[in-house]
N, C-alpha and C. Protein backbone atom coordinates (compact mmCIF):
# COMPACT_ATOMS: atom_id res chain seq x y z
N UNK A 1 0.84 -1.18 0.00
CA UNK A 1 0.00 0.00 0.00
C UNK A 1 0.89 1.25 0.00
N UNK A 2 0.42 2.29 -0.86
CA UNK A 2 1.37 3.43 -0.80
C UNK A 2 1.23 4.12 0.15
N UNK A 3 2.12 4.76 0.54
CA UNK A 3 2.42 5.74 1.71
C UNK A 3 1.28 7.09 1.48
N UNK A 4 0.26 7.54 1.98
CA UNK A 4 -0.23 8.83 2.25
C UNK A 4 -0.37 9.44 3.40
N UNK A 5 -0.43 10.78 3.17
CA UNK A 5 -0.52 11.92 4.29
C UNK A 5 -1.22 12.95 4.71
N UNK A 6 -1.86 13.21 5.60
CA UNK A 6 -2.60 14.43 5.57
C UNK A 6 -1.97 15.30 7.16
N UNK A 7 -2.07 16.52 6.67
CA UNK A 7 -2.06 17.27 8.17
C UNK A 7 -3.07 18.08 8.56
N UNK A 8 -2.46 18.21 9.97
CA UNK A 8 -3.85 19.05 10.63
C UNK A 8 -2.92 20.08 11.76
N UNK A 9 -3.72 20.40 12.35
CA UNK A 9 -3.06 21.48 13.47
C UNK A 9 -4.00 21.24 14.88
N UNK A 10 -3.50 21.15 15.51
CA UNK A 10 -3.94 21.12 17.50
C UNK A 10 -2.99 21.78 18.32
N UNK A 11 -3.44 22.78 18.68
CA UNK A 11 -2.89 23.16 19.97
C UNK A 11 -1.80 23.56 19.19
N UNK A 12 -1.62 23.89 18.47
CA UNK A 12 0.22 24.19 17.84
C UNK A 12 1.06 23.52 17.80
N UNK A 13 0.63 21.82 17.08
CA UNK A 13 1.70 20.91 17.15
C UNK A 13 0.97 20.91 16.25
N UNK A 14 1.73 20.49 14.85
CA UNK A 14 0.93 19.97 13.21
C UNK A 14 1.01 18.27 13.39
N UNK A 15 0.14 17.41 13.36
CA UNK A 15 -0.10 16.49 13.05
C UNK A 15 0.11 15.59 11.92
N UNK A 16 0.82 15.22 11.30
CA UNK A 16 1.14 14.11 10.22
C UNK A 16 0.58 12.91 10.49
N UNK A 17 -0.59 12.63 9.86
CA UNK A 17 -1.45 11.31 9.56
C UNK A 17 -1.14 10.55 8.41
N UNK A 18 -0.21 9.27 9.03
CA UNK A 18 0.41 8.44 7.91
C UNK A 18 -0.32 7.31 7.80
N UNK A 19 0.00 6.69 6.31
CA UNK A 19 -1.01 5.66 6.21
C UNK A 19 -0.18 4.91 5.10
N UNK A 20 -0.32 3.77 5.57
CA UNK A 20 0.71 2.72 4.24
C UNK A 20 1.66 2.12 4.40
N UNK A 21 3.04 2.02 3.34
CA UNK A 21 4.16 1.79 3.93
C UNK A 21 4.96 2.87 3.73
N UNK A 22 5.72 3.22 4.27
CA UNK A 22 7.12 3.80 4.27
C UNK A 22 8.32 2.98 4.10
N UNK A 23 8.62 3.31 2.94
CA UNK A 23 9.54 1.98 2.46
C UNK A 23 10.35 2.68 1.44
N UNK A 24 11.81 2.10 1.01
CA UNK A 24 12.60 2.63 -0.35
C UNK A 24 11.85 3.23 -1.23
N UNK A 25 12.30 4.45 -1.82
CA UNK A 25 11.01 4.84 -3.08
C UNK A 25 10.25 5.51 -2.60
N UNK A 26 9.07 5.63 -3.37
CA UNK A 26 8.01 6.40 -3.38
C UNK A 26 7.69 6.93 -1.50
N UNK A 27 7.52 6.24 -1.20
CA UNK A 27 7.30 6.14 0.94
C UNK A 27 8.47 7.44 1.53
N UNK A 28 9.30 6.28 1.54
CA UNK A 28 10.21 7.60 1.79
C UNK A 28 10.69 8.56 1.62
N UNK A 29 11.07 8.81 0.15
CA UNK A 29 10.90 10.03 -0.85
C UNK A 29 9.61 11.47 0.19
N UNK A 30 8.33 10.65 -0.26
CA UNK A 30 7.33 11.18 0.11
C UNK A 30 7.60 12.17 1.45
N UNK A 31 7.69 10.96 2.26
CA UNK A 31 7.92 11.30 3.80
C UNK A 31 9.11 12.33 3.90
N UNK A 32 10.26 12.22 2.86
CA UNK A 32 10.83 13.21 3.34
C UNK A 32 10.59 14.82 3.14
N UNK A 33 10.53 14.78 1.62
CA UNK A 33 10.07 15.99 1.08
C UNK A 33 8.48 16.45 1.63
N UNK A 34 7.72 15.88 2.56
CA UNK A 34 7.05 16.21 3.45
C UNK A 34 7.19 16.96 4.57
N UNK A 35 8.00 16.33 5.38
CA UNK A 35 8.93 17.06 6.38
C UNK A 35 9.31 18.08 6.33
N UNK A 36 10.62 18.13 4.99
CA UNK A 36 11.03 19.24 4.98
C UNK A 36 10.48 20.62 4.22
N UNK A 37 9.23 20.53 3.62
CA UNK A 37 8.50 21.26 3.33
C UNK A 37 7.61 22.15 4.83
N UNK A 38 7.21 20.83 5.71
CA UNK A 38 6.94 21.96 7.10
C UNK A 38 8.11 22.37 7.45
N UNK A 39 9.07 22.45 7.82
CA UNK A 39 10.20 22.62 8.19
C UNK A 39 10.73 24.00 7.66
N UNK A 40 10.55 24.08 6.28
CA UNK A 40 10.53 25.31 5.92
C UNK A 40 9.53 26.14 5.84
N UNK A 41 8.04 25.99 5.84
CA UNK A 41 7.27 26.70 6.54
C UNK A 41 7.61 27.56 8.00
N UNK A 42 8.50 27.05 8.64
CA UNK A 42 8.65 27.56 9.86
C UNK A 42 7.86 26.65 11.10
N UNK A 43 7.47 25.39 11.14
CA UNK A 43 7.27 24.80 11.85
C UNK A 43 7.67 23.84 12.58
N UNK A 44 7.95 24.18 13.56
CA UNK A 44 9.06 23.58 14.76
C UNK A 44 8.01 22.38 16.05
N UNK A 45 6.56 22.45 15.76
CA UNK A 45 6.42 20.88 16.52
C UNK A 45 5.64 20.42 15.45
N UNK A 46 6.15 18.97 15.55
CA UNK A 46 5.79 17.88 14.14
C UNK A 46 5.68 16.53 15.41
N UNK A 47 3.75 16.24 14.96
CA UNK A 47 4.20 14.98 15.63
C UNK A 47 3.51 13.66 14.66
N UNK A 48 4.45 12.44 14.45
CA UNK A 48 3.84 11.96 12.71
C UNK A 48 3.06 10.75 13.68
N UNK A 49 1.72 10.88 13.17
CA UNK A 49 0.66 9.46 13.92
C UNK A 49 0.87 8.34 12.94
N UNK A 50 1.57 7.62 13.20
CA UNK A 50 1.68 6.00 13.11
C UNK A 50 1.13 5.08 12.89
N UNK A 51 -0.22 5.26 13.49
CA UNK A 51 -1.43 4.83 13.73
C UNK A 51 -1.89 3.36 12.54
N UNK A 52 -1.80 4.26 11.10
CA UNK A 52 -2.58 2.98 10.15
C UNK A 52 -1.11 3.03 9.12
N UNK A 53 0.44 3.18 9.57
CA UNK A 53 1.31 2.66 8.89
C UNK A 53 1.51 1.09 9.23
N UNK A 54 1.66 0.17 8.15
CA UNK A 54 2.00 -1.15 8.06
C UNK A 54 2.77 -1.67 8.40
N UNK A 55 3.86 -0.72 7.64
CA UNK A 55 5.08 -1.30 7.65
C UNK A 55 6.27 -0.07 7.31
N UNK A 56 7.66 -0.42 8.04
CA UNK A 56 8.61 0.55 7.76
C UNK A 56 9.73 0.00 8.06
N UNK A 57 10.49 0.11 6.61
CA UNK A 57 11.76 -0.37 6.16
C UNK A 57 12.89 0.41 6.38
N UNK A 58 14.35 -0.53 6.46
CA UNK A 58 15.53 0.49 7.40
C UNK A 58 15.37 1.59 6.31
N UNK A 59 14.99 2.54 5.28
CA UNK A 59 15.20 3.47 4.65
C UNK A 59 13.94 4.34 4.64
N UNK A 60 13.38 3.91 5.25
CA UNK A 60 11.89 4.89 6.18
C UNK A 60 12.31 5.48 7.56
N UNK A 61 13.18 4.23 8.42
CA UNK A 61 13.74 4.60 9.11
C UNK A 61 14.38 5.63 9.38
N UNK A 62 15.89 5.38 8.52
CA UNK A 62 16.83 6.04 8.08
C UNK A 62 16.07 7.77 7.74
N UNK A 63 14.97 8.26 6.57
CA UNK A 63 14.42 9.28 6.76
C UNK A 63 13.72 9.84 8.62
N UNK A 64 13.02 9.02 9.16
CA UNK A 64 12.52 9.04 10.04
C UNK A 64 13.96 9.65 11.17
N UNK A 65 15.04 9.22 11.25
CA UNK A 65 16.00 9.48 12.29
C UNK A 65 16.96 10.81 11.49
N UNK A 66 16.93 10.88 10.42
CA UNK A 66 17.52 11.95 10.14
C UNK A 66 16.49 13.34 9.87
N UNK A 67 14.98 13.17 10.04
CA UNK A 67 14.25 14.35 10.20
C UNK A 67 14.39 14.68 11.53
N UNK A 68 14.20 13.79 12.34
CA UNK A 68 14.60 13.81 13.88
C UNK A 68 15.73 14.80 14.18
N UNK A 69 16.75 14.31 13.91
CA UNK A 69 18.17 14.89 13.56
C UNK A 69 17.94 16.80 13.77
N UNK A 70 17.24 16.59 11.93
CA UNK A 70 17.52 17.90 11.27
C UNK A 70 16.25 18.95 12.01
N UNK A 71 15.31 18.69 13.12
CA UNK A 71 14.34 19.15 13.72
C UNK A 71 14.72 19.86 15.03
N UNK A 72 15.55 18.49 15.40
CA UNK A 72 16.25 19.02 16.23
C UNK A 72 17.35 20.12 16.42
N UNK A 73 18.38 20.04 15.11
CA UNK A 73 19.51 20.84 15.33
C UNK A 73 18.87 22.54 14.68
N UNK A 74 17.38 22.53 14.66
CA UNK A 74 17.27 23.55 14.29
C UNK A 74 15.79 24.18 15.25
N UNK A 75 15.92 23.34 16.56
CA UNK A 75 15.30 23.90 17.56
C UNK A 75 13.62 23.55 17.18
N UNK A 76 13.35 22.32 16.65
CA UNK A 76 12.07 22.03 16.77
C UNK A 76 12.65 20.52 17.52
N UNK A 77 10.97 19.92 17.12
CA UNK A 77 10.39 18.63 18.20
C UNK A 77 9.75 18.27 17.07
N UNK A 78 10.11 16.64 17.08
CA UNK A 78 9.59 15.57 16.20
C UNK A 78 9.28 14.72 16.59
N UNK A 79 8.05 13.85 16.62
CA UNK A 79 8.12 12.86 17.76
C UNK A 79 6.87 12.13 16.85
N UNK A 80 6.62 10.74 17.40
CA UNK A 80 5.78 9.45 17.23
C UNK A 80 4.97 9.37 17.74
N UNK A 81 3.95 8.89 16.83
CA UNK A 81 2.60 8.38 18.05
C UNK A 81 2.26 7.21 17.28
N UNK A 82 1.44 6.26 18.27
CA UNK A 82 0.98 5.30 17.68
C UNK A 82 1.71 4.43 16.60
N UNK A 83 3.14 4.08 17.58
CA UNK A 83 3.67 3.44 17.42
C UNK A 83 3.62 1.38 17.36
N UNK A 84 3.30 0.74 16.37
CA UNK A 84 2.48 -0.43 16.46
C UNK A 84 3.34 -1.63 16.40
N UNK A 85 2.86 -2.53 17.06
CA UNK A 85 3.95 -3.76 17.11
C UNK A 85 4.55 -3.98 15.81
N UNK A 86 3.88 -3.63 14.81
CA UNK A 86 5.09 -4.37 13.88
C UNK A 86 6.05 -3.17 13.56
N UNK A 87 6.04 -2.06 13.56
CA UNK A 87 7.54 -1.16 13.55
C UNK A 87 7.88 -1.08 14.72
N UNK A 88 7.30 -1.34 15.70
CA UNK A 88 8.04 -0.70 17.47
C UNK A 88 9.58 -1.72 17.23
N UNK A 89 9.11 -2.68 17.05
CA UNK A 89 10.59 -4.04 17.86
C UNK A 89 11.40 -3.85 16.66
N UNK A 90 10.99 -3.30 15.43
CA UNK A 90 12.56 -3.73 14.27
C UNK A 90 13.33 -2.12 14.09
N UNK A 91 13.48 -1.96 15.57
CA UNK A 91 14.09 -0.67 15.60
C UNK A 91 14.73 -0.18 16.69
N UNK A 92 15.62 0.53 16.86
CA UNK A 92 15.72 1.21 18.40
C UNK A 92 15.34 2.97 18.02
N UNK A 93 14.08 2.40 17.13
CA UNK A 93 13.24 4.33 17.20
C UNK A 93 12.63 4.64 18.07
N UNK A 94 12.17 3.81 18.81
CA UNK A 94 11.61 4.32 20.21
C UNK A 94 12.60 4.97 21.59
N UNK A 95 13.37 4.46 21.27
CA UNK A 95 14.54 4.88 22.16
C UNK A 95 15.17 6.18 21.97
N UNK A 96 15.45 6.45 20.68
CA UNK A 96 15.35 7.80 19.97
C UNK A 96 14.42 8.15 19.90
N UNK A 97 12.94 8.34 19.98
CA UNK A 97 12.11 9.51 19.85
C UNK A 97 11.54 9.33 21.26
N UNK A 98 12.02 8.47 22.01
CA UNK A 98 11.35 8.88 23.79
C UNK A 98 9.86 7.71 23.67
N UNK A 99 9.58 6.63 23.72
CA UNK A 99 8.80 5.65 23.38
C UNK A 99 7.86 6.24 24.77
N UNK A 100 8.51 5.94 25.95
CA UNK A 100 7.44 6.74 27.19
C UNK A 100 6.86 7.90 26.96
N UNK A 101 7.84 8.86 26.07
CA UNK A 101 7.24 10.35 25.82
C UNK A 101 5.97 10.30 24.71
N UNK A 102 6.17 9.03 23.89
CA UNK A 102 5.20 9.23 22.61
C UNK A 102 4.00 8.89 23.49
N UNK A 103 4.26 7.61 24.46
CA UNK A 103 2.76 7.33 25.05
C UNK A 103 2.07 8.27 25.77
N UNK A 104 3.43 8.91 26.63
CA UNK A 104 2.48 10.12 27.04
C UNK A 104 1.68 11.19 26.03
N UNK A 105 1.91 11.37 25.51
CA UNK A 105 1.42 12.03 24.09
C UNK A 105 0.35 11.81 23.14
N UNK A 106 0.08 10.25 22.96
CA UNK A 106 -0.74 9.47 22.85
C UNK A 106 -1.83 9.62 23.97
N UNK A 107 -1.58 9.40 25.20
CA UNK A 107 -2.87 9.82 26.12
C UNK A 107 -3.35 10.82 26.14
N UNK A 108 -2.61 11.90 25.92
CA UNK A 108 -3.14 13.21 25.82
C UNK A 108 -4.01 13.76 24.57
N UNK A 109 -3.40 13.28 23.45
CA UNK A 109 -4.22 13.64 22.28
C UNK A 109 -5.49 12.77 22.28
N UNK A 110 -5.53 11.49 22.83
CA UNK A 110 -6.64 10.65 23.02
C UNK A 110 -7.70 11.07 24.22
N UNK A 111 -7.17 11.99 24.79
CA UNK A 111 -8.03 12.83 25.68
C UNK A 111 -8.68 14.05 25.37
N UNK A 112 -7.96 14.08 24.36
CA UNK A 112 -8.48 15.53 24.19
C UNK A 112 -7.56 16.77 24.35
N UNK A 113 -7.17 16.57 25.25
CA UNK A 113 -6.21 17.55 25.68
C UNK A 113 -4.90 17.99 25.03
N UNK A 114 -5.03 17.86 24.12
CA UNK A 114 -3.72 17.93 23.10
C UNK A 114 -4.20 18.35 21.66
């Protein structure tokens, strides 16, 4: 399934609603020149929902840890939600994006409160 995206805005964090795979090609491509299109908008919190992605290959990854990276060294916040058993374990991305911090984050937007 191909990778799509939509955003939204809450509270002043933009939302990235992913759906598909993120994979070599088209996925990642996508995902990146996504990113860095908010990025140059001037938007410094990005949080990408996880939620109905399938699947994600080390070069989804690989985009995924170097937006991280480039968010960071330029004074924003990038972070995960709805992170799902089949990408959580073939990775140490949770460890890098704060896996406790995404859940907290996850409760909050699932509350409402976010």
């Amino acid at each position: 399934m191909k990778m799509t995206a939509s955003t939204r805005l809450v509270g002043g964090v933009t939302i990235v609603d992913l759906s598909g795979r993120i994979v070599l090609g088209e996925g990642s491509a996508g995902l990146r020149d996504l990113l860095r299109k908010l990025v140059s908008e001037g938007i410094k919190k990005i949080l990408l929902n996880l939620r109905n992605v399938d699947y994600i290959d080390s070069s989804g990854l690989g985009e995924l840890v170097s937006a991280f990276t480039s968010m960071r060294s330029q004074g924003g916040e990038l972070k995960l939600l709805n992170l799902t058993k089949r990408v959580l374990p073939l990775s140490p991305s949770h460890q890098l994006f704060g896996h406790r911090h995404c859940q907290s984050l996850a409760q909050r937007f699932n509350e409402g409160s976010m």
